[in-house]
Protein backbone atom coordinates (compact mmCIF):
# COMPACT_ATOMS: atom_id res chain seq x y z
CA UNK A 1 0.00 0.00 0.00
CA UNK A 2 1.33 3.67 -1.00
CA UNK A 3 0.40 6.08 1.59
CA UNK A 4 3.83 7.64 2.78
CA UNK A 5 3.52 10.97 0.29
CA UNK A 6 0.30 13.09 -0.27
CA UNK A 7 -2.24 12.53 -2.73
CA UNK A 8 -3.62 14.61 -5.32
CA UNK A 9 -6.54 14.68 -7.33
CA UNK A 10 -6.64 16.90 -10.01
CA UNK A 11 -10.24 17.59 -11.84
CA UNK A 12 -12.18 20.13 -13.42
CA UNK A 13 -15.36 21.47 -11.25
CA UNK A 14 -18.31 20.42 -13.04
CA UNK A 15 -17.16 17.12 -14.52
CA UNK A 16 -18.93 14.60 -13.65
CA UNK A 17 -15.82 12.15 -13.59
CA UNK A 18 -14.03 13.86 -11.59
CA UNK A 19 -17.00 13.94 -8.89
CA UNK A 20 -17.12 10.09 -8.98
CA UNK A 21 -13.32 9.55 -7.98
CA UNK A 22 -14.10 13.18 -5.53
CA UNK A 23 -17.08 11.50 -4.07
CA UNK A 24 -14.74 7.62 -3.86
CA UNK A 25 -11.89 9.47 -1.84
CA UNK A 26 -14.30 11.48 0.17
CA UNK A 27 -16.73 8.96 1.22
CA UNK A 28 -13.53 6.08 1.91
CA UNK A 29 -11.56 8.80 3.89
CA UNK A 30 -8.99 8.95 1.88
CA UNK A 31 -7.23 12.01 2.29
CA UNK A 32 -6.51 14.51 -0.59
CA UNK A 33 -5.92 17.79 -2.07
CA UNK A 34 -7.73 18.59 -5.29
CA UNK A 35 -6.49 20.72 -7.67
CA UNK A 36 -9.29 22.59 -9.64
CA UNK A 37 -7.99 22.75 -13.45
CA UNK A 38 -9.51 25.27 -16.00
CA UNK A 39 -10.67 23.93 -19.09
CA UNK A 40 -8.50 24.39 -22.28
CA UNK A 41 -5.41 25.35 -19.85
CA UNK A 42 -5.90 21.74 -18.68
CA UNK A 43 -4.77 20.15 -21.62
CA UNK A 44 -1.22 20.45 -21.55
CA UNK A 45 -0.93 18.89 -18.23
CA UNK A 46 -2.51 16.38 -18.44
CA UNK A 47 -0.77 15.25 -21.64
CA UNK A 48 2.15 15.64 -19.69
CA UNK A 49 1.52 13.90 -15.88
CA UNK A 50 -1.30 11.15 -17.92
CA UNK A 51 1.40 9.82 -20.43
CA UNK A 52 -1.33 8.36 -22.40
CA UNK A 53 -2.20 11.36 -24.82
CA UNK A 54 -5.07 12.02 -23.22
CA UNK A 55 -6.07 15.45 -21.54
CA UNK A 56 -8.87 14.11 -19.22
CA UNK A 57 -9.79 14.44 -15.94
CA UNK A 58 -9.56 13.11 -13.13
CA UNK A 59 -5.96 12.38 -12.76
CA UNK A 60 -4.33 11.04 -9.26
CA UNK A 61 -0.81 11.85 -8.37
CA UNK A 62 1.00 10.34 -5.71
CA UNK A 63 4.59 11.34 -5.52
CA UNK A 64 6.06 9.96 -8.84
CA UNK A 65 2.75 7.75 -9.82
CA UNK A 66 -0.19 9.47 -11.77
CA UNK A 67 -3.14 7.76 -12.92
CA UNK A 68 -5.75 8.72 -15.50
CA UNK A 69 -9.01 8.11 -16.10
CA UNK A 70 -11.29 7.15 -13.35
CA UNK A 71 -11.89 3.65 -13.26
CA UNK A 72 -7.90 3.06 -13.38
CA UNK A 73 -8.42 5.29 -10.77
CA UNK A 74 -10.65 3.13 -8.72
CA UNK A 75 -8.50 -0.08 -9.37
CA UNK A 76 -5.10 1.83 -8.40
CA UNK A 77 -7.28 3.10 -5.07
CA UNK A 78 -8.34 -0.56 -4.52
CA UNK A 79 -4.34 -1.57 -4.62
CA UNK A 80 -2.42 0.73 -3.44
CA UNK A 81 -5.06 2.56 -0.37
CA UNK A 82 -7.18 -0.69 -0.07
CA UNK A 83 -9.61 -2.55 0.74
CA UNK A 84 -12.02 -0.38 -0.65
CA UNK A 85 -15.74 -0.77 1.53
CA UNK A 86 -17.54 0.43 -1.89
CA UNK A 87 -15.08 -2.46 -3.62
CA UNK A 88 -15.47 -5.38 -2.19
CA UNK A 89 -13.25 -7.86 -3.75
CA UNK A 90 -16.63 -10.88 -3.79
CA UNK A 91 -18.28 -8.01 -6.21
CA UNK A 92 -15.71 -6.25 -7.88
CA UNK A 93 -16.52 -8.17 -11.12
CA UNK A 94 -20.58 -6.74 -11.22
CA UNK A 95 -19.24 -3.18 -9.57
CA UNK A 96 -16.88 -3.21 -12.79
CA UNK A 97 -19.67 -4.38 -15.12
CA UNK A 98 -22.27 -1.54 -13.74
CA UNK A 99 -19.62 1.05 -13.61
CA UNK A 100 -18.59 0.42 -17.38
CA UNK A 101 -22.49 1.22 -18.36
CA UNK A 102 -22.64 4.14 -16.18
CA UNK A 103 -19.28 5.23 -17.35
CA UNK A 104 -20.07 5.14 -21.06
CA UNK A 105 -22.67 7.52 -20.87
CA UNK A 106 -20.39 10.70 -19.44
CA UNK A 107 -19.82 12.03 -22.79
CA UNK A 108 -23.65 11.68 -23.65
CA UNK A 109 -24.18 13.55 -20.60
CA UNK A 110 -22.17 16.25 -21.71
CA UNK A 111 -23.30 16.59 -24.72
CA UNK A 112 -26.45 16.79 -24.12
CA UNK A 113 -26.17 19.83 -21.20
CA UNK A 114 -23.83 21.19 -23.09
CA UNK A 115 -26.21 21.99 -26.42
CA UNK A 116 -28.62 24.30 -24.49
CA UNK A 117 -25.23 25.54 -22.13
CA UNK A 118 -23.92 27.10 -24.68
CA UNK A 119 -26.47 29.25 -25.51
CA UNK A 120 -25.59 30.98 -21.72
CA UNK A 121 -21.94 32.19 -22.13
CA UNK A 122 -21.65 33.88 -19.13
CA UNK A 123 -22.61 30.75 -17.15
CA UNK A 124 -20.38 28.26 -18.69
CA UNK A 125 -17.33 31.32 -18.27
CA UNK A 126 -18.65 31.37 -14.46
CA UNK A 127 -18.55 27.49 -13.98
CA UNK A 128 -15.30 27.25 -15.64
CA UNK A 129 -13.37 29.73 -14.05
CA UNK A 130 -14.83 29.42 -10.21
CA UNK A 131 -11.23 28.40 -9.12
CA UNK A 132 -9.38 29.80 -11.65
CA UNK A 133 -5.80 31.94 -10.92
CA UNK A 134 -6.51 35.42 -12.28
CA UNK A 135 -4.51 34.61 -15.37
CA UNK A 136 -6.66 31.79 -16.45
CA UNK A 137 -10.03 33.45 -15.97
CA UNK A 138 -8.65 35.79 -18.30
CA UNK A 139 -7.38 33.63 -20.71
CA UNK A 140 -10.81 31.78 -20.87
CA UNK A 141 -12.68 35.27 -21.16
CA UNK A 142 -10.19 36.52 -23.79
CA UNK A 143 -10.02 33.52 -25.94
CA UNK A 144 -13.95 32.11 -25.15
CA UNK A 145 -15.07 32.64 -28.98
CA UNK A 146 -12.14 30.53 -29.90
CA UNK A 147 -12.82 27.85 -27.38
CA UNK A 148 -16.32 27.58 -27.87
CA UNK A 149 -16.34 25.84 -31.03
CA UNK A 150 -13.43 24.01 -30.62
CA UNK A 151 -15.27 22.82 -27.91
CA UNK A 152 -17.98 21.92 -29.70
CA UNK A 153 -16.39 19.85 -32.64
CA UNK A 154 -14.30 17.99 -30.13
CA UNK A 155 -17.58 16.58 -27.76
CA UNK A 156 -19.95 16.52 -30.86
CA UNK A 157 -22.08 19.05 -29.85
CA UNK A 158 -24.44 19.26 -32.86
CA UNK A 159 -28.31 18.23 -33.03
CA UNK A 160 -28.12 14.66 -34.69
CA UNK A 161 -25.43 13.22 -31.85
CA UNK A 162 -27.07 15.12 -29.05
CA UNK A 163 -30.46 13.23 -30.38
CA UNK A 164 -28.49 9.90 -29.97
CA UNK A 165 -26.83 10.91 -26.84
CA UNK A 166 -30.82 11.44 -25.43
CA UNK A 167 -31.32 7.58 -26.59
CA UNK A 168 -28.41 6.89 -25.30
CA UNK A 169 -29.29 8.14 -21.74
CA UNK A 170 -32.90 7.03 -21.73
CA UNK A 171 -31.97 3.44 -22.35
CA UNK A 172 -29.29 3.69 -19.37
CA UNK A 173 -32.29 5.57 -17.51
CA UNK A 174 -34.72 2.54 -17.82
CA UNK A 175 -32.18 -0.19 -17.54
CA UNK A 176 -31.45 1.54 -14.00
CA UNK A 177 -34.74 2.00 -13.28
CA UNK A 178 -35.14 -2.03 -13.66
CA UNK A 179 -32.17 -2.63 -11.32
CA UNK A 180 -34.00 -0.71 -9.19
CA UNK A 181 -37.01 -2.81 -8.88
CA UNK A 182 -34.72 -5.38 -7.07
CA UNK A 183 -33.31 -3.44 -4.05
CA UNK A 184 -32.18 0.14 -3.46
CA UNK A 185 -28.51 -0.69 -4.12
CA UNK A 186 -27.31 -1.26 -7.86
CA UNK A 187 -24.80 -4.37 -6.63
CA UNK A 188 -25.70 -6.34 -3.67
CA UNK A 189 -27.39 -4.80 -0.26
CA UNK A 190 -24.13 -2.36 0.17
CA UNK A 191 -23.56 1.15 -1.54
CA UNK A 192 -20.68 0.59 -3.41
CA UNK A 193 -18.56 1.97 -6.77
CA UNK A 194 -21.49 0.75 -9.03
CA UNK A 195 -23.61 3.13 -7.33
CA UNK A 196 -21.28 6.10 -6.99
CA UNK A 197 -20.67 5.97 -10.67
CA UNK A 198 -24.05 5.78 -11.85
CA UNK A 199 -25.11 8.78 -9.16
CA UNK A 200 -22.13 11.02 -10.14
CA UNK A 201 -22.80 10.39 -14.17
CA UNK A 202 -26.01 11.08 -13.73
CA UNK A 203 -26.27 14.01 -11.27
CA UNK A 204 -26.18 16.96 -14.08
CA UNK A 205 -29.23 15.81 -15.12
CA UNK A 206 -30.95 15.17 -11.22
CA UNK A 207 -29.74 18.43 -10.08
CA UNK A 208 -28.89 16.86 -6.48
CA UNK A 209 -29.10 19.87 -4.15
CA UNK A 210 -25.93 18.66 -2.54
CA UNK A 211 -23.54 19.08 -5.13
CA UNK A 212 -22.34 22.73 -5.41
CA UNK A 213 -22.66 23.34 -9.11
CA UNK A 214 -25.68 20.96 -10.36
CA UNK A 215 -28.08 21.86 -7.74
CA UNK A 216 -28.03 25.92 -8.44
CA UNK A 217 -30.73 27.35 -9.65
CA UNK A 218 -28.89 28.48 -12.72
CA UNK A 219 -27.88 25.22 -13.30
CA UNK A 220 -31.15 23.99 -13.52
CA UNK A 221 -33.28 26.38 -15.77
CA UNK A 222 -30.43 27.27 -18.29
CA UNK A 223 -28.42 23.75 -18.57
CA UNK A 224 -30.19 20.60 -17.42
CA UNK A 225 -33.63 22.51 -18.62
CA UNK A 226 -34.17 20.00 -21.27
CA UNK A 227 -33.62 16.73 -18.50
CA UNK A 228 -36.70 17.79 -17.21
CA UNK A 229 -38.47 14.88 -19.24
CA UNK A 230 -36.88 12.92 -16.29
CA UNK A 231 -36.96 14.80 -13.82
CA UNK A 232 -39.49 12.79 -11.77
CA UNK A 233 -38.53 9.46 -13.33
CA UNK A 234 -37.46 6.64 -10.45
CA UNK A 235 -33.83 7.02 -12.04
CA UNK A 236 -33.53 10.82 -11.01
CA UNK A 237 -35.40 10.47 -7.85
CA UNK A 238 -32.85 7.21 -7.04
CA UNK A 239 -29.95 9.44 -7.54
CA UNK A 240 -31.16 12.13 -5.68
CA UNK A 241 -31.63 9.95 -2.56
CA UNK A 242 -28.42 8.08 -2.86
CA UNK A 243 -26.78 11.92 -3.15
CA UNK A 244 -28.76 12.65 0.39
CA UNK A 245 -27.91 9.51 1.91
CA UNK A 246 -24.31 8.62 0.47
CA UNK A 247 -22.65 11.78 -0.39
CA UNK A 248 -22.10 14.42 2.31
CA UNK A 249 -20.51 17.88 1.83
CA UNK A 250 -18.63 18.95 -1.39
CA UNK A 251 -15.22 20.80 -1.08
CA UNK A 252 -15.72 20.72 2.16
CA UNK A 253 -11.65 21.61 1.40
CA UNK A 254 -12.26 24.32 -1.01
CA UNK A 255 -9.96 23.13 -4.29
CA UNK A 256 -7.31 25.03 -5.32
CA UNK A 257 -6.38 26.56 -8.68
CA UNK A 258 -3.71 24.98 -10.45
């Protein structure tokens, strides 16, 4: 187990990936700092510390190690700060299975808040500069109209795949809801991963009042406005409760900018 040198987890505010491995560390008492990224002045290092040529978040860093992308994330947790109580090695195979499902549908997500977002510059400037250092919020305001559609091409942010990412999430909606219908818990009788992930890559469209960003008001009406075809489905209702009963305060150590 590696727990001589500090850990850091380094994310970008409103992704929802970067919740899931927030809301792992938080709720196993792991201890962390986060480092709060700014999108498109995240890229660069994460090519660099990831070493895969990817610029995603959430990235973990402990002393030399990093590790990318969060359910490498949740294995390297299981190994090196384990045992996990939401991975339990007699159900790590169906945690993995349910996690994969959940996991597939982040970019969907985003895509489909993301359409309607965009139409609300100042909000998506506010969101991703809320931990900003003073240079990058004015980077991001400077260079916005450049951004923006670069943005856009690189998540697919059109009509026709937003239309499939909606399929896309309503299946995942009703195959949840029919988990569901056997117990309150998505793997076993036990909160676990499989339920974290499907909670946190869900939660921009639930609005959980817990989480700091997707429970504003703002957040509601002028980005997860079209979820509302939902809103008071089982599936959103589910996540909501699991967000009251599981998750606890966010940033309860304010991030820091990078």
């Amino acid at each position: 187990m590696t727990t001589a040198t500090s850990l850091t987890l380094f994310t970008i505010n409103m992704s929802h990936y970067s919740e899931k491995i927030r809301w792992l560390l938080d709720y196993e008492g792991i201890d962390y700092k986060e480092v709060a990224l700014t999108p498109a002045v995240h890229t660069l290092p994460m090519l660099l510390k990831g070493k895969r040529g990817e610029t995603t978040v959430p990235l973990i860093q402990q002393g030399k190690t990093c590790v990318q992308d969060s359910p490498r994330i949740v294995r390297w947790l299981a190994s090196e700060h384990g045992p996990l109580k939401a991975f339990p090695s007699d159900l790590q195979k169906e945690i993995t299975e349910v996690q994969q499902r959940f996991d597939a549908i982040g970019k969907p997500v985003a895509r489909y808040l993301y359409l309607p977002g965009f139409a609300h510059d100042a909000l998506i400037r506010q969101i991703w500069t809320q931990f900003s250092a003073p240079w990058e919020e004015a980077f991001v305001r400077i260079f916005y109209p450049v951004i923006k559609p670069v943005f856009k091409v690189k998540l697919k942010i059109n009509k026709k795949d937003v239309a499939r990412a909606q399929q896309k999430i309503d299946a995942e909606i009703r195959w949840l809801e029919e988990r569901l219908s056997h117990g309150s818990y998505l793997v076993g009788d036990q909160f676990s991963v499989a339920d974290i992930t499907a909670a946190s890559l869900l939660a921009p469209l639930a609005c959980p009042e817990e989480h700091p960003i997707y429970g504003t008001e703002a957040f509601r009406e002028k980005m997860a406005g079209p979820a509302n075809q939902w809103a008071d489905s089982p599936a959103m209702q589910w996540v909501r409760d699991i967000y009251s009963k599981h998750r606890g305060v966010i940033w309860a150590k304010p991030p820091v900018a990078a």
